[in-house]
Protein backbone atom coordinates (compact mmCIF):
# COMPACT_ATOMS: atom_id res chain seq x y z
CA UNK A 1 -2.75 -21.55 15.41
CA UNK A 2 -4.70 -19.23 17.29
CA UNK A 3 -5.42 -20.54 21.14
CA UNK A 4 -9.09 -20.96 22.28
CA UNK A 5 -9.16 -20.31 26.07
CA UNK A 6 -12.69 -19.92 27.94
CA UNK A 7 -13.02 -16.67 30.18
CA UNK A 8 -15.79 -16.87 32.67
CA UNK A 9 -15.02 -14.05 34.91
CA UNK A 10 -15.04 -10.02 34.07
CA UNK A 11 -12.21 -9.44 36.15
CA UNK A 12 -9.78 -11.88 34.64
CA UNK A 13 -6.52 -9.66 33.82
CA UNK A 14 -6.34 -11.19 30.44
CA UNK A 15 -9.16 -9.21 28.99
CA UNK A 16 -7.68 -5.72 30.18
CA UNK A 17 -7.45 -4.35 26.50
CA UNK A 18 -11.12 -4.58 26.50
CA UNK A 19 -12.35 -2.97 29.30
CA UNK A 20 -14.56 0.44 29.41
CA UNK A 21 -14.35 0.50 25.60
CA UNK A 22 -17.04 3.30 25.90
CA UNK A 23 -15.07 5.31 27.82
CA UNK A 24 -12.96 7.69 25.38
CA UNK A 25 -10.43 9.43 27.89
CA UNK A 26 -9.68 5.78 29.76
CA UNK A 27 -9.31 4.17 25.71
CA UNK A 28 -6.81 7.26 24.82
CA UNK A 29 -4.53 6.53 27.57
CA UNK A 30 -4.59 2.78 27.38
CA UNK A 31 -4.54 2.66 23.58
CA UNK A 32 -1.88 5.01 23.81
CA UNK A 33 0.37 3.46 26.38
CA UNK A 34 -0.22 -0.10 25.12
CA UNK A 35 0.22 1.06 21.22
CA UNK A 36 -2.92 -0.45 20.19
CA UNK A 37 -6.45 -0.10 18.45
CA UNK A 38 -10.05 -2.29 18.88
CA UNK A 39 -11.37 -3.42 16.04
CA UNK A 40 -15.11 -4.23 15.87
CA UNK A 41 -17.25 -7.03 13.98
CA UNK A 42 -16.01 -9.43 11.73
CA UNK A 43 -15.67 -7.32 8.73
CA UNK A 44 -13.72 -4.69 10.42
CA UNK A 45 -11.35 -7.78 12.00
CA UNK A 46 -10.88 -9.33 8.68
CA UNK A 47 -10.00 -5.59 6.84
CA UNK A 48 -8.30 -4.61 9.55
CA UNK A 49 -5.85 -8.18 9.12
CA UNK A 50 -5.54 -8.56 5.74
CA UNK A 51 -4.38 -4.51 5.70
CA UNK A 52 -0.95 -5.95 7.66
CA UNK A 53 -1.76 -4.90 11.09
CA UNK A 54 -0.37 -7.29 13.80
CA UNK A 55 -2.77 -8.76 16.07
CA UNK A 56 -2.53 -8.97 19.89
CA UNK A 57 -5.70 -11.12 20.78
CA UNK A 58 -9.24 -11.79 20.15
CA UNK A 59 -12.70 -11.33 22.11
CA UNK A 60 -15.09 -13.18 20.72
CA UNK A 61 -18.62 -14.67 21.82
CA UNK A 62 -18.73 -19.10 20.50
CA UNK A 63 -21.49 -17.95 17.51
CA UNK A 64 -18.34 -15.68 15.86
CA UNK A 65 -15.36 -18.62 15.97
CA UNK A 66 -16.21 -20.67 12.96
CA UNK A 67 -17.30 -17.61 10.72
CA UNK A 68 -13.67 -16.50 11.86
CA UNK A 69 -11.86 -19.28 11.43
CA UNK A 70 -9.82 -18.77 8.36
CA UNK A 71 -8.32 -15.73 9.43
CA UNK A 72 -7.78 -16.75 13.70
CA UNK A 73 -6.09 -20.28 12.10
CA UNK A 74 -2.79 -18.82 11.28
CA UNK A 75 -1.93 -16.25 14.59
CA UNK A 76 0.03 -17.11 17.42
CA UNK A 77 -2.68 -14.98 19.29
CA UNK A 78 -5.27 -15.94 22.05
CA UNK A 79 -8.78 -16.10 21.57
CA UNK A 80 -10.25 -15.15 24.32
CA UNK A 81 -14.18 -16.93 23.76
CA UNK A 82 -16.79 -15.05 26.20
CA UNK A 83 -20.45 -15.35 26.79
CA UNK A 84 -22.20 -12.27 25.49
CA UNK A 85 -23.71 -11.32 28.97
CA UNK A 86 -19.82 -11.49 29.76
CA UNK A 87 -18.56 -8.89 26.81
CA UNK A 88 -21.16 -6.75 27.86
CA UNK A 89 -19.79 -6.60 31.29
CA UNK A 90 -16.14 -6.16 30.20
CA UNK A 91 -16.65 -3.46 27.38
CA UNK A 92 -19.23 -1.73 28.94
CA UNK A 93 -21.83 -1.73 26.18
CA UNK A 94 -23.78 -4.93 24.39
CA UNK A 95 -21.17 -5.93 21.88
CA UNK A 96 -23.83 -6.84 19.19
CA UNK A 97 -21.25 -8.00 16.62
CA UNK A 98 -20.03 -10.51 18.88
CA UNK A 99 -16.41 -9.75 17.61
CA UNK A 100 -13.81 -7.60 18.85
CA UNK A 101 -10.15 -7.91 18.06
CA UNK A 102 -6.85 -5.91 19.95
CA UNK A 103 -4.07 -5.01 17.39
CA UNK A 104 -0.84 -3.40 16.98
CA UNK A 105 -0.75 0.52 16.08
CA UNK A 106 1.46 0.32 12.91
CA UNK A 107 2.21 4.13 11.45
CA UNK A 108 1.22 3.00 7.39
CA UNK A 109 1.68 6.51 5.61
CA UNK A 110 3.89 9.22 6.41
CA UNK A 111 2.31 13.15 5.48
CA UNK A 112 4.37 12.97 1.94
CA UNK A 113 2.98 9.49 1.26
CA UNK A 114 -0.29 11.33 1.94
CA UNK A 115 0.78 14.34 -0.39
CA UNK A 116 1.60 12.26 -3.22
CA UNK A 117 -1.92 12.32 -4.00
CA UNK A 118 -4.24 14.15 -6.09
CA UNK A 119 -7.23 14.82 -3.89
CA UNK A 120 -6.49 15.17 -0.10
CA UNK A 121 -8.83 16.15 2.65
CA UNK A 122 -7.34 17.74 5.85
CA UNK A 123 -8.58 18.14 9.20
CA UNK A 124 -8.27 20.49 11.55
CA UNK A 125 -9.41 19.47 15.65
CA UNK A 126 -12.58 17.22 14.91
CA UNK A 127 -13.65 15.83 18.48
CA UNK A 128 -15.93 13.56 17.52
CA UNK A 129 -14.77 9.95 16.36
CA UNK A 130 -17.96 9.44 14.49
CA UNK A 131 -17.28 12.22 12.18
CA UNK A 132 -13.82 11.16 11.48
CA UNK A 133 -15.25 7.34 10.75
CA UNK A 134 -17.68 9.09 8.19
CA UNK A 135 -15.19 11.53 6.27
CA UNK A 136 -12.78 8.46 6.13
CA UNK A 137 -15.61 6.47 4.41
CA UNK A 138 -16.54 9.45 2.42
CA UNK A 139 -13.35 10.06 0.96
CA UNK A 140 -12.24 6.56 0.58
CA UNK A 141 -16.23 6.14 -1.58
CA UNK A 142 -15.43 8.89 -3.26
CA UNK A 143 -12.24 8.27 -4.60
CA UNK A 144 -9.86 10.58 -2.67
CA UNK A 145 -6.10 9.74 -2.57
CA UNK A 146 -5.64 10.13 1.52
CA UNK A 147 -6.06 12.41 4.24
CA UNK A 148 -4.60 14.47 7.13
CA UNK A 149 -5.47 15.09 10.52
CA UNK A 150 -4.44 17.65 12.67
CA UNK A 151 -2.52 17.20 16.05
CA UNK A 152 -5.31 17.34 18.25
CA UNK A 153 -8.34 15.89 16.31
CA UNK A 154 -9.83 12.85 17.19
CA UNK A 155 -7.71 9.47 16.55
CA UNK A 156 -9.02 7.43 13.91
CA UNK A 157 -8.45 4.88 15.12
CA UNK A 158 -10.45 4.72 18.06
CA UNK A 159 -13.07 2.03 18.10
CA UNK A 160 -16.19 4.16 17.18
CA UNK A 161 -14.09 6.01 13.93
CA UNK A 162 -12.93 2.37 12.31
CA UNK A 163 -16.65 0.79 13.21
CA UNK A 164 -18.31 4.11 11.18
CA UNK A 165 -15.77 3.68 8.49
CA UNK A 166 -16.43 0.35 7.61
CA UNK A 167 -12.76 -0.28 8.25
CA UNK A 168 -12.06 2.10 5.40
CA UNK A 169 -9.25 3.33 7.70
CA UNK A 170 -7.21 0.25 6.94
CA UNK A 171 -7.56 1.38 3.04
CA UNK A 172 -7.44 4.83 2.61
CA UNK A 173 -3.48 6.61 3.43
CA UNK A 174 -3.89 9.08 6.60
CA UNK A 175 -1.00 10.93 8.80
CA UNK A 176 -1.50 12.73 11.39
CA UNK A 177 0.33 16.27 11.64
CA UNK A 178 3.11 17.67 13.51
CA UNK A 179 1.37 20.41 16.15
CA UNK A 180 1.47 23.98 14.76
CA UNK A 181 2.74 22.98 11.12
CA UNK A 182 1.68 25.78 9.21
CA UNK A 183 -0.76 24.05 6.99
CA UNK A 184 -0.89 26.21 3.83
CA UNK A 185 2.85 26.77 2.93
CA UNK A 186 2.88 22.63 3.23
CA UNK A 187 0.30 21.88 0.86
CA UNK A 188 1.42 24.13 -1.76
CA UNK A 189 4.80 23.50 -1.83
CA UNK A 190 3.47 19.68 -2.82
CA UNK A 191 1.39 21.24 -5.41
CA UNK A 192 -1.89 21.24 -3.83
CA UNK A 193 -4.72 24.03 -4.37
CA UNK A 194 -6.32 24.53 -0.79
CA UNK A 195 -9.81 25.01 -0.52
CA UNK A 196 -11.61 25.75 3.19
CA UNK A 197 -15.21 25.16 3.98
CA UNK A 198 -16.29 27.58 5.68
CA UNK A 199 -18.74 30.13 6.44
CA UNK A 200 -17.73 33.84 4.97
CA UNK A 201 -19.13 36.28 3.51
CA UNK A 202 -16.80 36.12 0.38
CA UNK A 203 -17.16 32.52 0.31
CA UNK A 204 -16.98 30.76 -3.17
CA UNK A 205 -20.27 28.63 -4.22
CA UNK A 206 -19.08 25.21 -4.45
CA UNK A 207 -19.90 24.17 -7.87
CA UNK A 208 -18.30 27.86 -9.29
CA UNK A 209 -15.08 26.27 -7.48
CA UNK A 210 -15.30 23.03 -8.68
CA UNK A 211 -15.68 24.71 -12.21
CA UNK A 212 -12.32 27.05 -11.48
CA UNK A 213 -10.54 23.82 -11.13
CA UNK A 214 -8.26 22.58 -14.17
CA UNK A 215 -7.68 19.16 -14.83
CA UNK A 216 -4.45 18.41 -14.02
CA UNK A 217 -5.00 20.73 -10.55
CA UNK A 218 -4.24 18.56 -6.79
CA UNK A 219 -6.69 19.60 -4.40
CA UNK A 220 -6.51 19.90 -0.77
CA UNK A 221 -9.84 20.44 1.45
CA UNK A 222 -9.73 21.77 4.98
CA UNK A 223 -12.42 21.01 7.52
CA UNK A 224 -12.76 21.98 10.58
CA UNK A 225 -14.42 21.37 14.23
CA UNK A 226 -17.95 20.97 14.48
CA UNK A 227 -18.76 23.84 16.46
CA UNK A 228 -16.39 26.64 15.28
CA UNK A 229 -15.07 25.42 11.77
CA UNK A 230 -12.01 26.24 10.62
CA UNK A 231 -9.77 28.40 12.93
CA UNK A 232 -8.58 31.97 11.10
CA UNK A 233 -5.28 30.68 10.89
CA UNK A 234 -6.42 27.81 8.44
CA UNK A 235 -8.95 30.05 6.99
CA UNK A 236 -6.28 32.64 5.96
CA UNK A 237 -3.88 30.03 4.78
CA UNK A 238 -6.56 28.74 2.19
CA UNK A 239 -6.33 29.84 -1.81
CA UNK A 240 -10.25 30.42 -2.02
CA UNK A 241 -13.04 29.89 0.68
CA UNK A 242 -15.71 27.75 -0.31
CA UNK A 243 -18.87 27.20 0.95
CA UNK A 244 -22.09 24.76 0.06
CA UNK A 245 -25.39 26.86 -0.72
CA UNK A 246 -27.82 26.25 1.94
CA UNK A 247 -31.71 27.33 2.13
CA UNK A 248 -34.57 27.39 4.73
CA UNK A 249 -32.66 29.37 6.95
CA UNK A 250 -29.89 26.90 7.59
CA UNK A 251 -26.35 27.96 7.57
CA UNK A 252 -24.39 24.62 7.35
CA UNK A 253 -24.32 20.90 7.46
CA UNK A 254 -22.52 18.79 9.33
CA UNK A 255 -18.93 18.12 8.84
CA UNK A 256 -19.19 14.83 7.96
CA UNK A 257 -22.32 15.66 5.39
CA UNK A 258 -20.22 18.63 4.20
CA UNK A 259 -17.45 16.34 3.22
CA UNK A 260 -19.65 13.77 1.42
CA UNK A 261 -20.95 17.04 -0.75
CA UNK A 262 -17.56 18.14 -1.29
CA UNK A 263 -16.06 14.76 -2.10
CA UNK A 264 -18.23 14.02 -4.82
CA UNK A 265 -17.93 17.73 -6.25
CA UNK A 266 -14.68 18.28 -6.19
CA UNK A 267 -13.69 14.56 -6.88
């Protein structure tokens, strides 16, 4: 059974995987070092659990224990039960789910378990951890197989991507790439038609692509950052260029919208 212990004081050592949780460069390093994710709210906990990953302990204000219960029960964990004014101090932000949990990083899918798949979306250098929750929960809504992320975009696992995912990042395969794989020669040799959003002049309509697109034909979409797009590299690797008609004068949505538009297009 899990172990309830009472924690009255911010600075108590035992609550050091929870500390400055809004600080992103601090979270990298520890998460990194310590091989672990935070997982917020009870939902998130509970997906995040039943999806095999290991847990390391618990943070939770009294109100969350019993709702809990079923799933704390069986670990060998501790429970670390806080006042709210308290997880606020630790994490550095008022933990209105009351619930946070530490786990193991566990590497699920490999890139081929990823490219087994029919509809994959790739991306290249995101920076924002809210857009990677969003496209995770977009593609996973929508149906799509998995998805790739490149060396240097944001991890999605960080706190912020699982909580806008819904903990759709314990469900849908990802893998993160090797840096500098060429990205085009690797999807086609699985079989994959690549498509990149982006903005060019020769860019495809999106519903004359979608209509271009045979059956039995796996798809791979590229996104890219959210101030440049896709780099030229990416861009030139791509089989067509694909954009999303816009009017009023804008020129693009955000990634995250893009991908939703995409997803259910292309799907």
């Amino acid at each position: 059974m899990a172990t309830v212990i009472p924690i009255e004081t911010a600075d108590d050592p035992r609550l050091a995987d929870y500390v400055g949780l809004r600080e992103a460069s601090l979270r990298r390093l520890l998460e990194t070092e310590q091989g672990i994710f935070i997982a917020e709210g009870s939902t998130v906990i509970r997906r995040a659990l039943e999806a095999g990953f290991p847990a390391r302990s618990f943070l939770l204000a009294e109100r969350w224990l019993e709702g809990l219960a079923d799933v704390l029960d069986p670990l060998d964990v501790p429970v670390y039960l806080v006042s709210e004014a308290l997880a606020e101090q630790v994490t550095g932000f008022h933990v209105h789910r009351g619930a946070l949990g530490s786990l193991y990083r566990v590497a699920r899918h490999s890139v081929a378990d990823v490219l087994a798949g029919r509809r994959v979306m790739v991306l290249e250098d995101l920076v924002d951890h809210t857009n990677v929750g969003a496209i995770i929960r977009n593609a996973a809504g929508l149906g799509w197989d998995g998805m790739l992320v490149s060396a240097h975009c944001a991890d999605p696992l960080y706190r912020r991507s699982i909580k806008v995912s819904m903990g759709t990042v314990f469900s849908l395969p990802w893998a993160r790439l090797d840096a500098g794989v060429p990205i085009g020669p690797l999807l086609r040799e699985a079989g994959f038609r690549v498509a990149a959003l982006a903005l060019r002049d020769d860019a495809v309509d999106l519903a004359t692509f979608a209509g271009s697109l045979g059956p039995d034909d796996r798809l791979a979409v590229l996104l890219g950052t959210e101030g440049h797009g896709l780099s030229r590299s990416w861009v030139a690797s791509a089989d067509a260029v694909v954009r999303i008609p816009m009017r009023a004068g804008v020129d693009s949505l955000n990634v995250a919208a893009a991908s939703a538009i995409a997803g259910y297009v292309l799907a």
